[in-house]
N, C-alpha and C. Protein backbone atom coordinates (compact mmCIF):
# COMPACT_ATOMS: atom_id res chain seq x y z
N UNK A 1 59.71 -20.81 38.30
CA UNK A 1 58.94 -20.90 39.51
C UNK A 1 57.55 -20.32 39.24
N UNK A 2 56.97 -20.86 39.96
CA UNK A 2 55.00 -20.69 39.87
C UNK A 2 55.02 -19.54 40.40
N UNK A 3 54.41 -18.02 40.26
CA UNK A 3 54.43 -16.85 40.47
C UNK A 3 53.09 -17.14 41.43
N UNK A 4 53.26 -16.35 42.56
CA UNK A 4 52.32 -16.21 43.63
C UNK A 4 50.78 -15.70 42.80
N UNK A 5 50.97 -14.74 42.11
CA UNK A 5 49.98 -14.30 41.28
C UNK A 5 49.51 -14.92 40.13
N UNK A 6 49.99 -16.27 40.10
CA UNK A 6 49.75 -16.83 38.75
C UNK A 6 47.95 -17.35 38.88
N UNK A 7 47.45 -16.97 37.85
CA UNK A 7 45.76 -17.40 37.65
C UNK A 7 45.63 -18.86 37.43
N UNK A 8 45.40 -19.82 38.48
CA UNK A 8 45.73 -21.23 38.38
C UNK A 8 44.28 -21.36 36.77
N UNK A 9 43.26 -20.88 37.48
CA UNK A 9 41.99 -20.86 36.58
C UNK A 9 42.25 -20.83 35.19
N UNK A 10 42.69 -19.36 34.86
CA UNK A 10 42.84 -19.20 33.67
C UNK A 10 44.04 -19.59 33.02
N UNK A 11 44.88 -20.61 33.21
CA UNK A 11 45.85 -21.07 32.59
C UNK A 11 45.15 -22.41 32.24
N UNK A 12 44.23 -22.90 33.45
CA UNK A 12 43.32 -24.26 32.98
C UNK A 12 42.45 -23.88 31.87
N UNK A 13 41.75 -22.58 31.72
CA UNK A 13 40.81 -22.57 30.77
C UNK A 13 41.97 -22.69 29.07
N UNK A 14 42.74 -21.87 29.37
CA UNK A 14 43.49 -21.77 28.36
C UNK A 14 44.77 -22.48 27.23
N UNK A 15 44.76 -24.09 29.27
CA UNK A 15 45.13 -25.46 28.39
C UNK A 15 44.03 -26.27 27.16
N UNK A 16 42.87 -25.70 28.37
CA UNK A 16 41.96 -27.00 27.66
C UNK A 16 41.41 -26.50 26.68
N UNK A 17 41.63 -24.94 26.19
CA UNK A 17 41.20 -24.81 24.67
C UNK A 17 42.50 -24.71 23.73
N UNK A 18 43.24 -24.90 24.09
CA UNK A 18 44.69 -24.69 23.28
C UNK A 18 45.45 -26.01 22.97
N UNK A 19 44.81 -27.02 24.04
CA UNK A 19 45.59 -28.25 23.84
C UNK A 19 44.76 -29.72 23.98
N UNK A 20 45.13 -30.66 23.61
CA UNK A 20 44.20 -31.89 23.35
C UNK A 20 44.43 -33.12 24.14
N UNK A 21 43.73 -33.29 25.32
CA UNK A 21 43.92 -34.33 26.42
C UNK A 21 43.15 -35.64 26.04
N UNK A 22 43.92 -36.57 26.58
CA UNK A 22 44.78 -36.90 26.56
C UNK A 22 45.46 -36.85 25.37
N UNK A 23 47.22 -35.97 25.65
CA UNK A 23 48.13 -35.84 24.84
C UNK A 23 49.15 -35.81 25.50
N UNK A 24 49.93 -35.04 24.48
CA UNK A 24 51.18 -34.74 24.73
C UNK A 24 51.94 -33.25 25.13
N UNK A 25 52.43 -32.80 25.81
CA UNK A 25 52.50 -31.36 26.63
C UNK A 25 53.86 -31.58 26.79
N UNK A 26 54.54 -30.04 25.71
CA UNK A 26 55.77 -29.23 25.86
C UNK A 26 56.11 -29.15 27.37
N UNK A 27 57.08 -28.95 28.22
CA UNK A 27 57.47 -28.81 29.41
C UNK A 27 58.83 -27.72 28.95
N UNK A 28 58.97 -26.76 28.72
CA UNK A 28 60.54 -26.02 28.86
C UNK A 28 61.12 -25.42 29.89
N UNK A 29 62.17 -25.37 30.44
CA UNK A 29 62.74 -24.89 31.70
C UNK A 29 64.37 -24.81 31.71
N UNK A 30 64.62 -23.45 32.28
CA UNK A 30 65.93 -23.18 32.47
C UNK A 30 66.24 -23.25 33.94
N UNK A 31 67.55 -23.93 34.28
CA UNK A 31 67.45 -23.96 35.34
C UNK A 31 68.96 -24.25 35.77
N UNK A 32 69.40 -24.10 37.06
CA UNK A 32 71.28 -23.85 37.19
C UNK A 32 71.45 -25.63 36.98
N UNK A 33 72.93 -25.95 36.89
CA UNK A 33 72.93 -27.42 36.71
C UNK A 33 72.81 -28.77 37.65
N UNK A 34 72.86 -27.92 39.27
CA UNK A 34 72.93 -28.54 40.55
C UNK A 34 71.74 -29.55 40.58
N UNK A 35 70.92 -28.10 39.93
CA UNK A 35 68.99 -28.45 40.05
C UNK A 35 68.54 -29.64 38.80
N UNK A 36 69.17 -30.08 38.13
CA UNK A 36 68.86 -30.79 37.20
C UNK A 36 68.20 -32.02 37.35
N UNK A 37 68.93 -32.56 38.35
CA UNK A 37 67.93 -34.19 39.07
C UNK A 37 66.74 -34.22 39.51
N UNK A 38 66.42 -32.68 40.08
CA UNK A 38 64.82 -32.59 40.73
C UNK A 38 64.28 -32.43 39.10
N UNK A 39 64.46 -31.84 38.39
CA UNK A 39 63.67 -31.19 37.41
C UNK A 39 63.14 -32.78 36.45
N UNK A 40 64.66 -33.01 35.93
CA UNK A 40 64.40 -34.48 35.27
C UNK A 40 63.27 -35.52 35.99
N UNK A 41 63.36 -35.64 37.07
CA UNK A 41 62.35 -36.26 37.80
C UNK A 41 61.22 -36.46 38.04
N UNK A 42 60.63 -35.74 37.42
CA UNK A 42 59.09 -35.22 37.32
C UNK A 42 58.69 -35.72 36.01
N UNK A 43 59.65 -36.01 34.95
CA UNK A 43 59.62 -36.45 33.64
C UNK A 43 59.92 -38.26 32.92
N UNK A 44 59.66 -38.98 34.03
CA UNK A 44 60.34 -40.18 33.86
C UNK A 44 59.31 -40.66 32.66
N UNK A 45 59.41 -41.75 31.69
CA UNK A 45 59.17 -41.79 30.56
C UNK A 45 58.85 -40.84 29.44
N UNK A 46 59.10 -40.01 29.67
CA UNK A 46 59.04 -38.49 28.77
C UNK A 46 60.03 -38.50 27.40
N UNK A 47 60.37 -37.93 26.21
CA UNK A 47 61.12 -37.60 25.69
C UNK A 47 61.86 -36.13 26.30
N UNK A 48 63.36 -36.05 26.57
CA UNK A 48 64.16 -35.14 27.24
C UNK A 48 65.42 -34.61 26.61
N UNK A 49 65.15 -33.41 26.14
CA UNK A 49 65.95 -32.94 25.13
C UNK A 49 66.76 -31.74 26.00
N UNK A 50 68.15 -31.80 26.70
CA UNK A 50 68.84 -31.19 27.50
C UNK A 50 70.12 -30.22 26.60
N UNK A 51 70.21 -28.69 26.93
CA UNK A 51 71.41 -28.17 26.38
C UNK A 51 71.91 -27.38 27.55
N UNK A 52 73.45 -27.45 27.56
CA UNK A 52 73.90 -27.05 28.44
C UNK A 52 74.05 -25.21 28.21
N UNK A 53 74.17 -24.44 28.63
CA UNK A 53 74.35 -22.95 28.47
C UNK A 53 75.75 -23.10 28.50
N UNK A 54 76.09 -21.45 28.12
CA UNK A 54 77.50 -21.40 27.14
C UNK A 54 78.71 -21.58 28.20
N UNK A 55 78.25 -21.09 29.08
CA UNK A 55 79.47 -20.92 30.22
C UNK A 55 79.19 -22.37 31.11
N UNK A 56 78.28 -22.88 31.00
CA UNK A 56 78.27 -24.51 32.05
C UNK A 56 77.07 -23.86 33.19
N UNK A 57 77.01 -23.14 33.21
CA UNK A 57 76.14 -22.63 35.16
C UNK A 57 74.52 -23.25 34.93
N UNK A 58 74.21 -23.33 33.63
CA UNK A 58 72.66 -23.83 34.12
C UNK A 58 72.29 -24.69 32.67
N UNK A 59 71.49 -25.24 32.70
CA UNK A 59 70.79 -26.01 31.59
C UNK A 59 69.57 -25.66 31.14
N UNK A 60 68.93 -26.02 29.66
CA UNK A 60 67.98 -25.71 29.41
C UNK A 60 66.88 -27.37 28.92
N UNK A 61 66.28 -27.84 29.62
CA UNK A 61 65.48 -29.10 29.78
C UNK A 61 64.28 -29.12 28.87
N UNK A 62 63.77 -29.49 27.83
CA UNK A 62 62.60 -29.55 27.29
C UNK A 62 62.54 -30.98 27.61
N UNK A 63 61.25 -31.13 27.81
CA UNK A 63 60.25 -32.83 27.95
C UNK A 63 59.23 -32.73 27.25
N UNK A 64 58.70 -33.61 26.71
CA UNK A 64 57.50 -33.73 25.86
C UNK A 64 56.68 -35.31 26.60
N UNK A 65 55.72 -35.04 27.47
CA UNK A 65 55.17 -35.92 27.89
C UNK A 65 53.54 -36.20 27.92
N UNK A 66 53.41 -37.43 28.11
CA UNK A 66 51.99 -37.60 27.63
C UNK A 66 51.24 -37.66 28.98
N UNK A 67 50.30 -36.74 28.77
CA UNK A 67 49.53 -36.48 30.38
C UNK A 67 48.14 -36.73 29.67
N UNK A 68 46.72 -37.18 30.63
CA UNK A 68 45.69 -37.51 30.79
C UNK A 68 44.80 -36.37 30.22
N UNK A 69 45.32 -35.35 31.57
CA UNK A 69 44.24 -34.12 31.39
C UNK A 69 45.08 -32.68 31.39
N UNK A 70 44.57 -31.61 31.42
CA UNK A 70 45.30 -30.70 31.55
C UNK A 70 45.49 -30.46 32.94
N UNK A 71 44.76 -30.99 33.76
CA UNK A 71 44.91 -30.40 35.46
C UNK A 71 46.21 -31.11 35.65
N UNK A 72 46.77 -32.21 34.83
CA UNK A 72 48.09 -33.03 35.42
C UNK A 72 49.37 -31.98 34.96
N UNK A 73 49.02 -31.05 34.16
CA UNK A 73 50.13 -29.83 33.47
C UNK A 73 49.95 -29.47 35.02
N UNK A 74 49.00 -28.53 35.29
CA UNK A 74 49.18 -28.12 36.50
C UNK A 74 49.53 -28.66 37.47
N UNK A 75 49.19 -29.74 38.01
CA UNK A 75 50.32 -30.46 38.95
C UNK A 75 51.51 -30.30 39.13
N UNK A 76 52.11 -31.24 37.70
CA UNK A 76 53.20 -30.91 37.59
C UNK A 76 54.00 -29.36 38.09
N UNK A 77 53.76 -28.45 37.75
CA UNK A 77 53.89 -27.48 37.58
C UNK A 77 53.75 -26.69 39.17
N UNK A 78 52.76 -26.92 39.33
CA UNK A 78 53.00 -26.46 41.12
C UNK A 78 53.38 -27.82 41.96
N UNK A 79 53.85 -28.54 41.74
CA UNK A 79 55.31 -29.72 41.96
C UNK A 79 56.29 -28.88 42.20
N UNK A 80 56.58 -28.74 41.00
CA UNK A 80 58.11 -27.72 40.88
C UNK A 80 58.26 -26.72 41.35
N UNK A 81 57.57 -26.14 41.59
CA UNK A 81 57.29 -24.60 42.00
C UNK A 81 58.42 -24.48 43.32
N UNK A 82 58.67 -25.45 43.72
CA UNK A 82 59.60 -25.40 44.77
C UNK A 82 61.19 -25.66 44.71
N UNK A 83 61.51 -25.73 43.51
CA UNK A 83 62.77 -25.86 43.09
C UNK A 83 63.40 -24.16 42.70
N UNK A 84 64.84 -24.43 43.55
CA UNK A 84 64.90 -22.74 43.49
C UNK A 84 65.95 -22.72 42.08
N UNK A 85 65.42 -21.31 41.62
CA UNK A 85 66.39 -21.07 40.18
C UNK A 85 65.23 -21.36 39.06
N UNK A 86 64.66 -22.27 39.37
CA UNK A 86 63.79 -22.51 38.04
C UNK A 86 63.01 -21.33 37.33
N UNK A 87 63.46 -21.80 35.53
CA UNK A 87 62.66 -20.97 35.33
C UNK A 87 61.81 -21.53 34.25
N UNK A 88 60.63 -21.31 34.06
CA UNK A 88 59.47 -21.93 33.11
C UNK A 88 59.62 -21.36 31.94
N UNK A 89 59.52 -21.85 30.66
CA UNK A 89 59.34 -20.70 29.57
C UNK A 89 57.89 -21.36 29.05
């Protein structure tokens, strides 16, 4: 989940010198298994690499998708922000 305190700014300054738009952008997230359909959803033509955790209660989702700019990371990202359990790595 998107932390109330999160620096929308400086996570933009720190895509667009760290990463190369239009590209391709890591997505990782843990999250219980209920929540899995919202999460996948946000990722449709993406590559989606899913492992289940040891006991079954939650999954761990990587996507690798190709976005425009870096402001579309952020989108995404405060998208989700409303899915409960999620967690970003």
């Amino acid at each position: 989940m998107v932390d109330s305190k999160f620096n929308n700014e400086k996570f933009l300054t720190l895509l667009k010198e760290s990463h190369t738009f239009p590209g391709e952008y890591l997505f990782k997230f843990i999250v219980p298994v209920d929540k899995k359909p919202q999460v996948v959803s946000f990722f449709e033509g993406a590559k989606i690499t899913l492992k289940d955790s040891k006991k079954g209660n939650y999954i761990s989702i990587t996507a690798l998708k190709y976005l425009e700019e870096a402001e579309d990371v952020m989108s995404i990202y405060n998208q989700m922000s409303h899915i409960e359990g999620l967690i970003t790595l």
